[in-house]
Each structure stands twice: as C-alpha cells, then as structure tokens.
N, C-alpha and C. Protein backbone atom coordinates (compact mmCIF):
# COMPACT_ATOMS: atom_id res chain seq x y z
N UNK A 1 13.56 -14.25 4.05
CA UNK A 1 13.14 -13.17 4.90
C UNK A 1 12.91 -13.70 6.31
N UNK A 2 13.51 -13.09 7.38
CA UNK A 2 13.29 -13.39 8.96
C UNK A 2 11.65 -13.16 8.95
N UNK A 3 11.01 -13.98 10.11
CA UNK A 3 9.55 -13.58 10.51
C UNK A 3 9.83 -14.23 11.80
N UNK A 4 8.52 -14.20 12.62
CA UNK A 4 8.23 -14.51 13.75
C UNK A 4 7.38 -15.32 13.84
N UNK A 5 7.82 -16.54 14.99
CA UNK A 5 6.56 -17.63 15.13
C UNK A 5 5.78 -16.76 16.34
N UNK A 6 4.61 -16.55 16.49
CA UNK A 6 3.45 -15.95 17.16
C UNK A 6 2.40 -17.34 18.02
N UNK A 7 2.45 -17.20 18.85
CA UNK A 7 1.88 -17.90 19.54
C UNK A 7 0.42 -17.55 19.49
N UNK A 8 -0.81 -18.46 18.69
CA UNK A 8 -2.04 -17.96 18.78
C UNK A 8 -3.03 -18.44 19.64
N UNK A 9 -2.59 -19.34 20.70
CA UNK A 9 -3.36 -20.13 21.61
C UNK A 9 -4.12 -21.37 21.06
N UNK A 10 -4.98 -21.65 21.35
CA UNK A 10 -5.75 -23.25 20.57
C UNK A 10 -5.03 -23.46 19.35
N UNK A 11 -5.35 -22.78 18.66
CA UNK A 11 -4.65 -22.66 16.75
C UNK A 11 -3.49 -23.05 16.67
N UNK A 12 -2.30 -23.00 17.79
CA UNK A 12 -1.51 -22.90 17.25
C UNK A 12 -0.57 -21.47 17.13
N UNK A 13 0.59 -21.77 15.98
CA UNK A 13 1.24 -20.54 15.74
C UNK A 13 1.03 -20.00 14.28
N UNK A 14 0.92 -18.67 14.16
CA UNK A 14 1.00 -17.76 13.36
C UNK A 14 2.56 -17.48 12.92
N UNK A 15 2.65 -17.48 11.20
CA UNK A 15 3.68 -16.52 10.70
C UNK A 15 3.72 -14.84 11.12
N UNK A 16 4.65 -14.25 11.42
CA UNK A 16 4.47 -13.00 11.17
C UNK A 16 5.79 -12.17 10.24
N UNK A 17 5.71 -11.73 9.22
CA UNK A 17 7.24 -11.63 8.23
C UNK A 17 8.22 -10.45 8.86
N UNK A 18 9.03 -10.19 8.99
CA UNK A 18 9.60 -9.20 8.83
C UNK A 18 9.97 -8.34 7.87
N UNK A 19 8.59 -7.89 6.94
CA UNK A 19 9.37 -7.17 5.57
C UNK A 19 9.58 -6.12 6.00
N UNK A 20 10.73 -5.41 6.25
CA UNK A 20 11.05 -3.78 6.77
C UNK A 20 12.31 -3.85 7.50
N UNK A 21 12.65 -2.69 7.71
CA UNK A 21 13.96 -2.39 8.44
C UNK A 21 14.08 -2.55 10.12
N UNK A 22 12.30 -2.05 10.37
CA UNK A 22 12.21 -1.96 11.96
C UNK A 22 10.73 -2.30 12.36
N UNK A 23 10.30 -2.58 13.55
CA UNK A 23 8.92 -3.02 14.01
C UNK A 23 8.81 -2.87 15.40
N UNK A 24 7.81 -2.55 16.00
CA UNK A 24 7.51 -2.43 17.46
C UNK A 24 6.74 -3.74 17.65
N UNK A 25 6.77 -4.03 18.34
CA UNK A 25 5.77 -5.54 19.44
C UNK A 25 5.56 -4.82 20.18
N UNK A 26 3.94 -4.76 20.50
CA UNK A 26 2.70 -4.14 20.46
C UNK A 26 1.87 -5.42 20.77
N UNK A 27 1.93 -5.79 22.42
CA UNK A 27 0.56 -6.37 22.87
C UNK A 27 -0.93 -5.75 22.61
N UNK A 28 -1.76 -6.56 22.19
CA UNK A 28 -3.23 -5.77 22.10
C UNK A 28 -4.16 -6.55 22.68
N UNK A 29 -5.37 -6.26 22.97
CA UNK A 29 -6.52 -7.05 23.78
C UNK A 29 -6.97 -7.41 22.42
N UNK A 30 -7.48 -7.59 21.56
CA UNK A 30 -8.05 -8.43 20.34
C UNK A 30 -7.06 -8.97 19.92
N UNK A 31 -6.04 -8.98 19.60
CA UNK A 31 -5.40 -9.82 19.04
C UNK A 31 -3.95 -10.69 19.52
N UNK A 32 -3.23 -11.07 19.29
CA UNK A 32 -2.74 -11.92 20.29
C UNK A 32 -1.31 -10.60 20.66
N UNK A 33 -0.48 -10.13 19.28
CA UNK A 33 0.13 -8.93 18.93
C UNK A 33 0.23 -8.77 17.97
N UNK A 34 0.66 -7.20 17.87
CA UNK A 34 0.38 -6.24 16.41
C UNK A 34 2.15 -6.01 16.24
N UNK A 35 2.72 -6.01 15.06
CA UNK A 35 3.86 -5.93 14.40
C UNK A 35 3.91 -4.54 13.70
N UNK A 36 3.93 -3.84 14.19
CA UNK A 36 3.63 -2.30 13.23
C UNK A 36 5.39 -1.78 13.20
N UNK A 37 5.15 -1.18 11.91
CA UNK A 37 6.42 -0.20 11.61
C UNK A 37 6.26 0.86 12.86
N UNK A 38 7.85 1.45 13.21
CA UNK A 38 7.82 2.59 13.80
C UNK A 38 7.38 4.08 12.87
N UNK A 39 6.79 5.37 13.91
CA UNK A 39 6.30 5.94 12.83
C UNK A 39 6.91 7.39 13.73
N UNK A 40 7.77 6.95 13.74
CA UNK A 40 8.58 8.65 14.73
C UNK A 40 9.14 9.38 13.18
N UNK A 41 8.76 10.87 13.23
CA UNK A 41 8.76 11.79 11.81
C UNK A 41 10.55 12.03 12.33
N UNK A 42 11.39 12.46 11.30
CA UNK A 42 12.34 12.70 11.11
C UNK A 42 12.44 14.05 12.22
N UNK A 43 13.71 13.32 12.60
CA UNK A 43 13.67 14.62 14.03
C UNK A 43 14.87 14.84 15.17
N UNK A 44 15.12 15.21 15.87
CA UNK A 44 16.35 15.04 16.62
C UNK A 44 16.59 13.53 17.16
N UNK A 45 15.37 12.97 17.26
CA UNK A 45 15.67 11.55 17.69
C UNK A 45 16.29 10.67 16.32
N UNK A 46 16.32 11.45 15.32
CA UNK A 46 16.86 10.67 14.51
C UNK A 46 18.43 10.30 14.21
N UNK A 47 18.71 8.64 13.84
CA UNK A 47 20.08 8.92 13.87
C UNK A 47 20.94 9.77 12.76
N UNK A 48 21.79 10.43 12.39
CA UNK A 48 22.39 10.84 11.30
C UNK A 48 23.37 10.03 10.67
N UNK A 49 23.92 9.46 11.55
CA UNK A 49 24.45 8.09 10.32
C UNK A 49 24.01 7.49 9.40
N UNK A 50 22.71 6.86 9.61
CA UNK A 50 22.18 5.74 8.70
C UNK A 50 20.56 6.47 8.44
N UNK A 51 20.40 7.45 9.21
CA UNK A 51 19.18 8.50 8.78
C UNK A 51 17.38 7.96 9.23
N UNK A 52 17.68 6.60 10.45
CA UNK A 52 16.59 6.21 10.20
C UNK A 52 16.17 6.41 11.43
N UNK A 53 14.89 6.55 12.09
CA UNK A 53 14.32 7.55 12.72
C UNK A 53 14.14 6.45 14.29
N UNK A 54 14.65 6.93 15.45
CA UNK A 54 14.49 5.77 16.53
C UNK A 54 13.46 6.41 17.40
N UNK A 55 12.64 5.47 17.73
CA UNK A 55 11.22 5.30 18.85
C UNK A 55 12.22 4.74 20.26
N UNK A 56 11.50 5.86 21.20
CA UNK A 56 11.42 5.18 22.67
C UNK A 56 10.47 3.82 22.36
N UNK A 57 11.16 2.99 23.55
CA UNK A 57 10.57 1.93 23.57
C UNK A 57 10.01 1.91 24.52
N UNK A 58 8.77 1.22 25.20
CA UNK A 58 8.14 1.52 26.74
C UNK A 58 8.96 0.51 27.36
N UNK A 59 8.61 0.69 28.96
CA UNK A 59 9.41 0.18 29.72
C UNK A 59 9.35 -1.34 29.19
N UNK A 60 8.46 -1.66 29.43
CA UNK A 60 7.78 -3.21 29.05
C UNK A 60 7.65 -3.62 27.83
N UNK A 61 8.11 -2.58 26.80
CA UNK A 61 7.91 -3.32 25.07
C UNK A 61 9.20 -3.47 24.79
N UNK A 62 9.09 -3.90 23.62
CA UNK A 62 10.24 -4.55 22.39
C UNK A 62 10.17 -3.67 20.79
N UNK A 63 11.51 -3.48 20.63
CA UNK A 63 11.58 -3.65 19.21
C UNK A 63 12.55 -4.16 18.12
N UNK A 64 12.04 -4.18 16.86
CA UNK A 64 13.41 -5.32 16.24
C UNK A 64 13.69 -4.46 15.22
N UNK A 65 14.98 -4.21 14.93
CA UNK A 65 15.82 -3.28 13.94
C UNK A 65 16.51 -4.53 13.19
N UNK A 66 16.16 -4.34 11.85
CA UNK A 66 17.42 -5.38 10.80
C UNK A 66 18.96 -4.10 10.59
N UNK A 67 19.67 -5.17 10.72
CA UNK A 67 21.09 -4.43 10.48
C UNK A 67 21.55 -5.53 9.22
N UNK A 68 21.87 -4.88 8.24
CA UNK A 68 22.62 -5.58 6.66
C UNK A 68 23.58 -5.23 6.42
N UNK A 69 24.64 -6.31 6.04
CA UNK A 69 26.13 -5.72 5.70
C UNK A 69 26.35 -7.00 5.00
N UNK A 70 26.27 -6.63 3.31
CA UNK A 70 26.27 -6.82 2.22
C UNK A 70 25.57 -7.68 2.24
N UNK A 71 25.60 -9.46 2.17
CA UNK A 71 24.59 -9.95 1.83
C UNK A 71 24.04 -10.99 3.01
N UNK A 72 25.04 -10.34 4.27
CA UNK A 72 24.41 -10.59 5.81
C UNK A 72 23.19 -9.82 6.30
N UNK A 73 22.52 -10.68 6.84
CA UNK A 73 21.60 -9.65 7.68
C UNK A 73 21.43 -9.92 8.92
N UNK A 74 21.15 -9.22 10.38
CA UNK A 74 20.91 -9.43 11.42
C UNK A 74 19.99 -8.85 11.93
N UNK A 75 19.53 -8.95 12.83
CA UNK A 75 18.31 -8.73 13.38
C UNK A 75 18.64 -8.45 15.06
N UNK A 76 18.10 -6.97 15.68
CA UNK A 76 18.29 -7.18 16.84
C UNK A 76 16.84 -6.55 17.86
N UNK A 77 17.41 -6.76 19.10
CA UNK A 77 15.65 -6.75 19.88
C UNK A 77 16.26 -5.36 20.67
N UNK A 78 15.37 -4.40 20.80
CA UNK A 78 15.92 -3.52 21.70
C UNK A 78 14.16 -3.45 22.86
N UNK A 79 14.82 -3.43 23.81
CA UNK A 79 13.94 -3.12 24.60
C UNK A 79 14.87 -1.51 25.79
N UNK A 80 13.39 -1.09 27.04
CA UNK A 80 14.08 -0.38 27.67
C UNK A 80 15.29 -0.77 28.43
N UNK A 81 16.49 -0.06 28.53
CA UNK A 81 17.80 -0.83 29.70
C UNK A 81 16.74 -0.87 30.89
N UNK A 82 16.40 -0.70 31.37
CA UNK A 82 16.10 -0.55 32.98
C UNK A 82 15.03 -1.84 33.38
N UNK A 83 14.61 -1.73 32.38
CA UNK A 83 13.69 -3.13 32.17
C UNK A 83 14.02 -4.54 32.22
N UNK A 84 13.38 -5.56 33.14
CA UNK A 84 13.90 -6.71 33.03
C UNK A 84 12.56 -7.71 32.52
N UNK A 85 11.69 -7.28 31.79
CA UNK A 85 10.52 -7.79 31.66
C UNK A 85 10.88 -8.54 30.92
N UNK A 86 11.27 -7.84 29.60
CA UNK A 86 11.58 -8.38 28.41
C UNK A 86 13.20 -9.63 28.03
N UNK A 87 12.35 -10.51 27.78
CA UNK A 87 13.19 -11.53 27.69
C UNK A 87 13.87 -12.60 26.38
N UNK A 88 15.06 -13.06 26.03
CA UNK A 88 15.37 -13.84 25.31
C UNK A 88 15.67 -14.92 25.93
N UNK A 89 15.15 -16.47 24.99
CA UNK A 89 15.56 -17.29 25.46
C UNK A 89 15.47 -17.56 27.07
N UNK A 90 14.79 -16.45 27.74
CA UNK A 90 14.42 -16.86 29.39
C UNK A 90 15.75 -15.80 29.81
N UNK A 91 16.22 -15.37 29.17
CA UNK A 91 17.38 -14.46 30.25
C UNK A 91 16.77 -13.14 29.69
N UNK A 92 16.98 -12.08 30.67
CA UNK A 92 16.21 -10.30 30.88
C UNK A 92 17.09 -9.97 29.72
N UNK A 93 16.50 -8.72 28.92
CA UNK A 93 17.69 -7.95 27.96
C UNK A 93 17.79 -7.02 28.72
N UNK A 94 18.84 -7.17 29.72
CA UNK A 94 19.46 -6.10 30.82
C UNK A 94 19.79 -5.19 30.25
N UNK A 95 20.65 -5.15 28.99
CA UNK A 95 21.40 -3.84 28.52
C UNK A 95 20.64 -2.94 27.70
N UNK A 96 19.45 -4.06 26.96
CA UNK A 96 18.87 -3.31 26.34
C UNK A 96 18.59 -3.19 24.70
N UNK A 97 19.98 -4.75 24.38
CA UNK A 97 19.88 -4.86 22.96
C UNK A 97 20.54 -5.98 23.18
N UNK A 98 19.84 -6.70 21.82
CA UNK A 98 20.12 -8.78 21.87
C UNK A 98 19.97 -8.71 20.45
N UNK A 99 21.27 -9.31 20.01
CA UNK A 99 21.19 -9.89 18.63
C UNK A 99 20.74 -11.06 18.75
N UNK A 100 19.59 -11.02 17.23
CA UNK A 100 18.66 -12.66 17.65
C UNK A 100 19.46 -13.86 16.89
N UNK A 101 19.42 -15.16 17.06
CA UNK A 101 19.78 -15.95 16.14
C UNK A 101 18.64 -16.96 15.69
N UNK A 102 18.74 -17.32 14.75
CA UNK A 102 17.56 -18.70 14.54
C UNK A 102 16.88 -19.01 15.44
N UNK A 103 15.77 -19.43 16.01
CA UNK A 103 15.23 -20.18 16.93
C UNK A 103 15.19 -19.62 18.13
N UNK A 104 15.31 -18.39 18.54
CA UNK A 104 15.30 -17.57 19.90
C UNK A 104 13.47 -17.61 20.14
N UNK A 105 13.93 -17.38 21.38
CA UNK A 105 12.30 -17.66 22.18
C UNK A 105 12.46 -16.03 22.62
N UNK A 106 11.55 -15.16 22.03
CA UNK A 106 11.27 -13.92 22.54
C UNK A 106 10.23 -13.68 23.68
N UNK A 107 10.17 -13.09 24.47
CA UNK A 107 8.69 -12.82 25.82
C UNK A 107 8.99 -11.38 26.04
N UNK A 108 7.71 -11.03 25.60
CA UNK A 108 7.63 -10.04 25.85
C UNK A 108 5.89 -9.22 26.65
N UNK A 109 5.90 -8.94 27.86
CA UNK A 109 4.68 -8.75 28.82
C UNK A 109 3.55 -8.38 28.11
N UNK A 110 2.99 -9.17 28.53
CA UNK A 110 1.31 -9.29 27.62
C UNK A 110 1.17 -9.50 26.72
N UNK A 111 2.07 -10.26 26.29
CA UNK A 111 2.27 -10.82 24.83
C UNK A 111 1.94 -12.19 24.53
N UNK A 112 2.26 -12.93 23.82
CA UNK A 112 2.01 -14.43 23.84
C UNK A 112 3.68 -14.98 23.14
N UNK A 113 4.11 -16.34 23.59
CA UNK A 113 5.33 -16.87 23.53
C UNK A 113 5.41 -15.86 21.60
N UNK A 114 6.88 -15.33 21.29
CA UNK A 114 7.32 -15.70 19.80
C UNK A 114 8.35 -16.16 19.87
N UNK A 115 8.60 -16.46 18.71
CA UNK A 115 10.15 -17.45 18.22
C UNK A 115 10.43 -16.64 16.99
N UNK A 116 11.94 -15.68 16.68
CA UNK A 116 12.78 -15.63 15.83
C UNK A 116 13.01 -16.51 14.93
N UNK A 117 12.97 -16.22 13.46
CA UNK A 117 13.10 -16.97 12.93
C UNK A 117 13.98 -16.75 11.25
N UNK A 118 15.04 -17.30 10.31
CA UNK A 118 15.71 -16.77 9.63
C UNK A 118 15.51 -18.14 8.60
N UNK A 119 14.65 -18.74 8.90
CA UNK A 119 14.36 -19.65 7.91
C UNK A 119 13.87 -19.20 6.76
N UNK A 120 14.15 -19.62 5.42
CA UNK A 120 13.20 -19.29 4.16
C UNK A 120 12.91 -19.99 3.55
N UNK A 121 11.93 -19.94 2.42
CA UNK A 121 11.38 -21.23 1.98
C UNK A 121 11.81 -20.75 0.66
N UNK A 122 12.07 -22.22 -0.19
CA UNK A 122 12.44 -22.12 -1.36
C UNK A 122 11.87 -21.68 -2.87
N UNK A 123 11.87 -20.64 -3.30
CA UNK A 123 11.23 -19.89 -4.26
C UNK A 123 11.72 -19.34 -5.68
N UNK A 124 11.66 -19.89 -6.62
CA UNK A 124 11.70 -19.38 -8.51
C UNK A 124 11.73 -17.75 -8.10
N UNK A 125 13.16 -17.22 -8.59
CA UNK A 125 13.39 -15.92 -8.58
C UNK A 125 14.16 -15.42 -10.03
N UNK A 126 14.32 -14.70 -10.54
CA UNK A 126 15.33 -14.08 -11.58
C UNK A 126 16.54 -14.19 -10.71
N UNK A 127 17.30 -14.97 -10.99
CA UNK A 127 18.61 -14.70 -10.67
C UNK A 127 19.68 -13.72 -10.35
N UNK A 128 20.31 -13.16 -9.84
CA UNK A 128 21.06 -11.64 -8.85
C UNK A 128 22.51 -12.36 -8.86
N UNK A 129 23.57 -12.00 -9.73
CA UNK A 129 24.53 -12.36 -9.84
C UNK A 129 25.44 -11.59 -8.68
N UNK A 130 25.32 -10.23 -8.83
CA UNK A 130 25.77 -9.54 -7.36
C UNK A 130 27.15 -9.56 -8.08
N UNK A 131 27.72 -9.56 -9.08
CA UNK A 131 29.18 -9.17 -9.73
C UNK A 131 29.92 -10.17 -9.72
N UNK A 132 29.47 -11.69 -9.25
CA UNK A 132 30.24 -12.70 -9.20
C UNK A 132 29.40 -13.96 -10.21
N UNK A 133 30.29 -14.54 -10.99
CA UNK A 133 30.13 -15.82 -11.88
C UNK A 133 29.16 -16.40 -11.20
N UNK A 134 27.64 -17.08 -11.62
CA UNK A 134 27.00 -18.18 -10.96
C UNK A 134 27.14 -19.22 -11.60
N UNK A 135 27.51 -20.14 -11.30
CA UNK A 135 27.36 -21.92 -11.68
C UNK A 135 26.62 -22.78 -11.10
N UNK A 136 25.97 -23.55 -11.58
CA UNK A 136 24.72 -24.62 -11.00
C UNK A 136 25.23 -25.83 -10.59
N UNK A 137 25.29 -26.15 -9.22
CA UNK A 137 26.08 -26.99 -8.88
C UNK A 137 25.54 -28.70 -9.52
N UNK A 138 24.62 -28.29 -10.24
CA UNK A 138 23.52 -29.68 -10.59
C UNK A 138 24.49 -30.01 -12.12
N UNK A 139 23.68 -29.11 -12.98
CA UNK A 139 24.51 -29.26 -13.91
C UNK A 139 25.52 -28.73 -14.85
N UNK A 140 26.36 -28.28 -13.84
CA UNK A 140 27.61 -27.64 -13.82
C UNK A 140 27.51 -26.57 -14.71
N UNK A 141 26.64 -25.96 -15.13
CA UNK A 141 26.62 -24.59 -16.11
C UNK A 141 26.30 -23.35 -15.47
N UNK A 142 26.78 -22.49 -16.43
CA UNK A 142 26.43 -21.03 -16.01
C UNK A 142 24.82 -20.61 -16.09
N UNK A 143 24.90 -19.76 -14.47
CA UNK A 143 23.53 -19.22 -14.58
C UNK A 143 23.39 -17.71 -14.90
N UNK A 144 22.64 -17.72 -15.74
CA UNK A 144 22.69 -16.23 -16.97
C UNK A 144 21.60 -15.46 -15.82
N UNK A 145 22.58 -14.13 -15.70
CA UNK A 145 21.93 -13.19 -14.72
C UNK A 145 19.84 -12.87 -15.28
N UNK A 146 19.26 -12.74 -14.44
CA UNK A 146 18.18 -12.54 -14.55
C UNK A 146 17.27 -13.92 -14.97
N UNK A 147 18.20 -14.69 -14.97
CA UNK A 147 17.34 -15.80 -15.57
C UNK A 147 16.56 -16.81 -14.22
N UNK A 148 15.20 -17.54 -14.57
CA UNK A 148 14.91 -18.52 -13.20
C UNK A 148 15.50 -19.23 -12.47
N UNK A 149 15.72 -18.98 -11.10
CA UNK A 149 16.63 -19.81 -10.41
C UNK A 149 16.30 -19.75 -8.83
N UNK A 150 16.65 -20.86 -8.07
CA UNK A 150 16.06 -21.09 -6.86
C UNK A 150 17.52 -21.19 -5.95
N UNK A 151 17.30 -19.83 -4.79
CA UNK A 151 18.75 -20.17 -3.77
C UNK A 151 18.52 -21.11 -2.79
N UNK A 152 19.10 -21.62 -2.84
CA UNK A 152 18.93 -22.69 -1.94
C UNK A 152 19.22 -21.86 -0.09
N UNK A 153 17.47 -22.14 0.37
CA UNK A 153 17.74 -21.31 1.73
C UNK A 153 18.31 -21.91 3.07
N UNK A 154 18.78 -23.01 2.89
CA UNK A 154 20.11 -23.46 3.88
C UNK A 154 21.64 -22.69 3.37
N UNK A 155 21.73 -23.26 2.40
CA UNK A 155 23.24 -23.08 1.98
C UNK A 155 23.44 -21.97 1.23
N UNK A 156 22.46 -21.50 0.49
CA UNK A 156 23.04 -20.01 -0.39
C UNK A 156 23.03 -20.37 -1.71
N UNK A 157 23.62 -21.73 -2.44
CA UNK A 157 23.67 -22.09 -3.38
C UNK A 157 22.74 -22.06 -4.44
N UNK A 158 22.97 -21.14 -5.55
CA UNK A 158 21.66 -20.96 -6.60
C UNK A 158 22.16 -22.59 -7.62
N UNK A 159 20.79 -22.45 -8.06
CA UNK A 159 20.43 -23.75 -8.72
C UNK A 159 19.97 -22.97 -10.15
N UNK A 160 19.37 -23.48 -11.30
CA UNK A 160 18.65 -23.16 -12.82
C UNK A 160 17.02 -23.98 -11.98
N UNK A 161 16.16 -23.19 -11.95
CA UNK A 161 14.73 -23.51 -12.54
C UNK A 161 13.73 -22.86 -12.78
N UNK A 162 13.69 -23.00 -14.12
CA UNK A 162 13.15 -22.45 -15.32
C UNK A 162 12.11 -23.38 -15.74
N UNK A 163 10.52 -23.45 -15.33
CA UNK A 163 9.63 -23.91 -16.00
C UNK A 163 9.64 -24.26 -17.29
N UNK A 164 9.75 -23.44 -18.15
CA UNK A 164 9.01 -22.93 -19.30
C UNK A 164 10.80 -24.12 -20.47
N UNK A 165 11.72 -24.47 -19.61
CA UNK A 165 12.49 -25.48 -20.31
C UNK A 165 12.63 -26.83 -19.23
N UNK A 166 13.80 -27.54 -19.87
CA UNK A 166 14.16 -28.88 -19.07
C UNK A 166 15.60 -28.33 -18.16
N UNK A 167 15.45 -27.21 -17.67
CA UNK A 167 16.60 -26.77 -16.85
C UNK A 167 15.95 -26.61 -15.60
N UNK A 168 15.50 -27.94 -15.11
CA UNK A 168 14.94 -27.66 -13.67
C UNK A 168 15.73 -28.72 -12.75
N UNK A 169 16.61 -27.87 -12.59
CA UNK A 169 17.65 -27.81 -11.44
C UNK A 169 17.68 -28.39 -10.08
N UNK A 170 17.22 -27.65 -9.49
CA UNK A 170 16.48 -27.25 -7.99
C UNK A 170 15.94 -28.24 -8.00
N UNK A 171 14.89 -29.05 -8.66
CA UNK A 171 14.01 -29.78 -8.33
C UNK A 171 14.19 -31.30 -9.23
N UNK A 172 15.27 -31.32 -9.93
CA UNK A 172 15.72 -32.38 -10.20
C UNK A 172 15.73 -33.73 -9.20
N UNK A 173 16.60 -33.36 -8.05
CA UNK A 173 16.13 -34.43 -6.98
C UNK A 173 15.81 -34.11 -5.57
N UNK A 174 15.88 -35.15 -5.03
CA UNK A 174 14.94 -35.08 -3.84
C UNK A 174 16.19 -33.43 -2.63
N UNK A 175 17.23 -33.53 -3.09
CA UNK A 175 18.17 -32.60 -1.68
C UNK A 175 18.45 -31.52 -3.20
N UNK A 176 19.22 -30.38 -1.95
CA UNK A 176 20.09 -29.68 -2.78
C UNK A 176 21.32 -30.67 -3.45
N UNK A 177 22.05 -29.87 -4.35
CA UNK A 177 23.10 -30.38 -4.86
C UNK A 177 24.67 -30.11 -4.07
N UNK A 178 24.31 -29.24 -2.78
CA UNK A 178 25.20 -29.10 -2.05
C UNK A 178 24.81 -28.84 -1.06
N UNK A 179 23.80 -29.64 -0.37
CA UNK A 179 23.17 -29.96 0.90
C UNK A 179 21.95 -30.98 1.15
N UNK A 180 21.65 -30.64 2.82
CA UNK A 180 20.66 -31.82 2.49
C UNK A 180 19.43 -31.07 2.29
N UNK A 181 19.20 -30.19 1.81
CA UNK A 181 17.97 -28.79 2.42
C UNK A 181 16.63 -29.81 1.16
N UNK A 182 15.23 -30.43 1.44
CA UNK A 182 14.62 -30.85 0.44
C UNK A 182 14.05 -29.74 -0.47
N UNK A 183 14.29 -30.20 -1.91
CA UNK A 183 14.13 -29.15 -2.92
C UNK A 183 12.44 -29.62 -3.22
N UNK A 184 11.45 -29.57 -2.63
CA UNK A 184 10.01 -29.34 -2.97
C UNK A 184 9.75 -27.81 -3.23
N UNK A 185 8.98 -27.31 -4.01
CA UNK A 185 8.54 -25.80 -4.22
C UNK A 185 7.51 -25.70 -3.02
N UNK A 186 6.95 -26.36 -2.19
CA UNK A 186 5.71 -26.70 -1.69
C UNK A 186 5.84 -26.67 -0.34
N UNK A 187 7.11 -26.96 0.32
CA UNK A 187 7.33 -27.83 1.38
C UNK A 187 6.72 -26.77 2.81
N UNK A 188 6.94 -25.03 2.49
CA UNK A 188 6.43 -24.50 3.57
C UNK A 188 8.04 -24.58 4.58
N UNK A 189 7.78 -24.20 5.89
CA UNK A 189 8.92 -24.12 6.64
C UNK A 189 9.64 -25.55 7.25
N UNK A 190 10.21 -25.52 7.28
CA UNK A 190 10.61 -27.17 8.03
C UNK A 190 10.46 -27.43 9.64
N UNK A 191 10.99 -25.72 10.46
CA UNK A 191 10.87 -26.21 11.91
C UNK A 191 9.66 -24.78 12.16
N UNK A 192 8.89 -25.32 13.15
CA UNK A 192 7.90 -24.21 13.69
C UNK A 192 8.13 -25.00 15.23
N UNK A 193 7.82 -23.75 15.80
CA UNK A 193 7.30 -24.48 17.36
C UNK A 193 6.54 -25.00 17.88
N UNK A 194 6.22 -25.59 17.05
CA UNK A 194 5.41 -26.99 17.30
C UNK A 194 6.07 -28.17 18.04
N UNK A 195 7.27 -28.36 17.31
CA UNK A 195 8.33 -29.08 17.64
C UNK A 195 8.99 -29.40 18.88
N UNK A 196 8.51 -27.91 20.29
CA UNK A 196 9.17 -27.70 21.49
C UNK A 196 8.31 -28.28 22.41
C-alpha cells in the first residue's frame, strides 16, 4: 500500500497510509496535516465514467487520487491549475496534475515537507492466484490458492510461508529467491527520509 512520509518536526517522520481511492492534504494548526477522504455527495460534480465524486481543490491545497489498472496502481497529486504553490520534487504543478513515483518530495503551503511513497513491507497473506499458476521460486512447488504466502514487495514474486508447517519459504534465507529485497517479517520500511 502507497503512504506518505510526514514530516513531524523534532520526532522526526510519521507514516501516513493511503488506504482509499482519494484524500485531501489539509494543513491544520494542531497537527502537522490531516489526510481526510473527500466527502463531496454524489452530484453534477461527479464523474460518470468511473462514478467517483471530485472536490474543488483550494488554490493552495492538494489532492491524491489512486488510479488501478489491473494489478498496477498509480497515484496522482491534483492541485488548483492556476496555482504555483504546490509543489513536486521543487518544480510548481502548473497544470494541475503530477503522477507521483517512489520517493517524490511533495510541498504543499502550510504544510510540513511529505515524501510519496510505494514501498511495502513484507507480510503472511492467503495467497491470490489472480487466474495464473503460482510457483515458489524457493522450492520450486506450486502455491495452492488461498494458502500462506509472502509477495515479495520489491519484485512481486510470491514465496510459501506457512507457520503452522516447514514450508517457510520467504524466510528460509537471508534475500528473496529472486532478488535482493531482505526476507525479515520485522524489518519495517527500508528507506524513510531520514536518509536525505
């Protein structure tokens, strides 16, 4: 799942997730910013293509819409066109819409620094075959739909791990089996902006 690094001042940075389709950035005086769903009721502002309901944005705010096409996802920033407040990476979103990639530096007025982010951490799921054969690149067997298994969040690659037997996959050794991504259950994110 995409989230946002949040700049919290002394502390450090804050996670913030993106679980949802859309979100406004929303400077506030208590808090550093607020991530709220849009809440515009079904209405002429709505689109009829895809049926989902679009907010003016203020001159000076931001918002982020996920766009999915099949098992891609993207993420984009819309702010007002006329506006040059709002910024990626240090350049204005003149037009008014910026597809984000990994590691983008968002600014947005009265806000505090965020960073885009499409990293995920590695997590024991039931397995999602999605209509195609899975094989474990570890030990070359089939992975039986619904069963425990960890995708590997660099490469995509599902692995077998299953507690409850000796089919632990994923965590057999120190990398993936088709990357270098480290297979700890524990490890948390690898890059934060800390790093800059």
């Amino acid at each position: 799942m995409a989230h946002l690094w949040v700049e919290t001042g002394k502390d450090g940075w804050a996670v913030a997730p993106l679980a949802g389709d859309a979100f406004v950035l929303v400077p506030q005086a208590d808090r550093p910013i607020r991530i709220r769903r849009p809440t515009v009721p079904p209405s002429s502002e709505s689109d009829a293509a895809d049926g989902r309901p679009r907010q003016a944005v203020a001159n000076d705010g931001a918002a982020l819409v996920r766009s999915a096409c099949g098992d891609k996802e993207h993420w984009v920033l819309l702010s007002a066109p006329i506006s040059q407040a709002v910024a990626v990476n240090g350049m204005p979103v003149v037009l008014g819409m910026r597809v984000l990639h990994d590691r983008d530096e968002i600014r947005v007025p009265r806000a505090p620094r965020m960073f885009f982010s499409t990293e995920q951490i590695a997590r024991v799921e039931p397995y999602v075959a999605g209509g195609r054969r899975g094989k474990c690149p570890r030990c070359d067997s089939e992975i039986v739909e619904g069963s425990p298994s960890v995708r590997c969040p660099q490469c995509g690659v599902a692995h077998h791990q299953d507690p409850a037997s000796e089919m632990g996959c994923w965590t057999y050794a120190r990398t993936c089996a088709s990357c270098p991504q480290p297979t700890g259950l524990d490890l948390g994110y690898t890059w934060t902006p800390e790093e800059l």
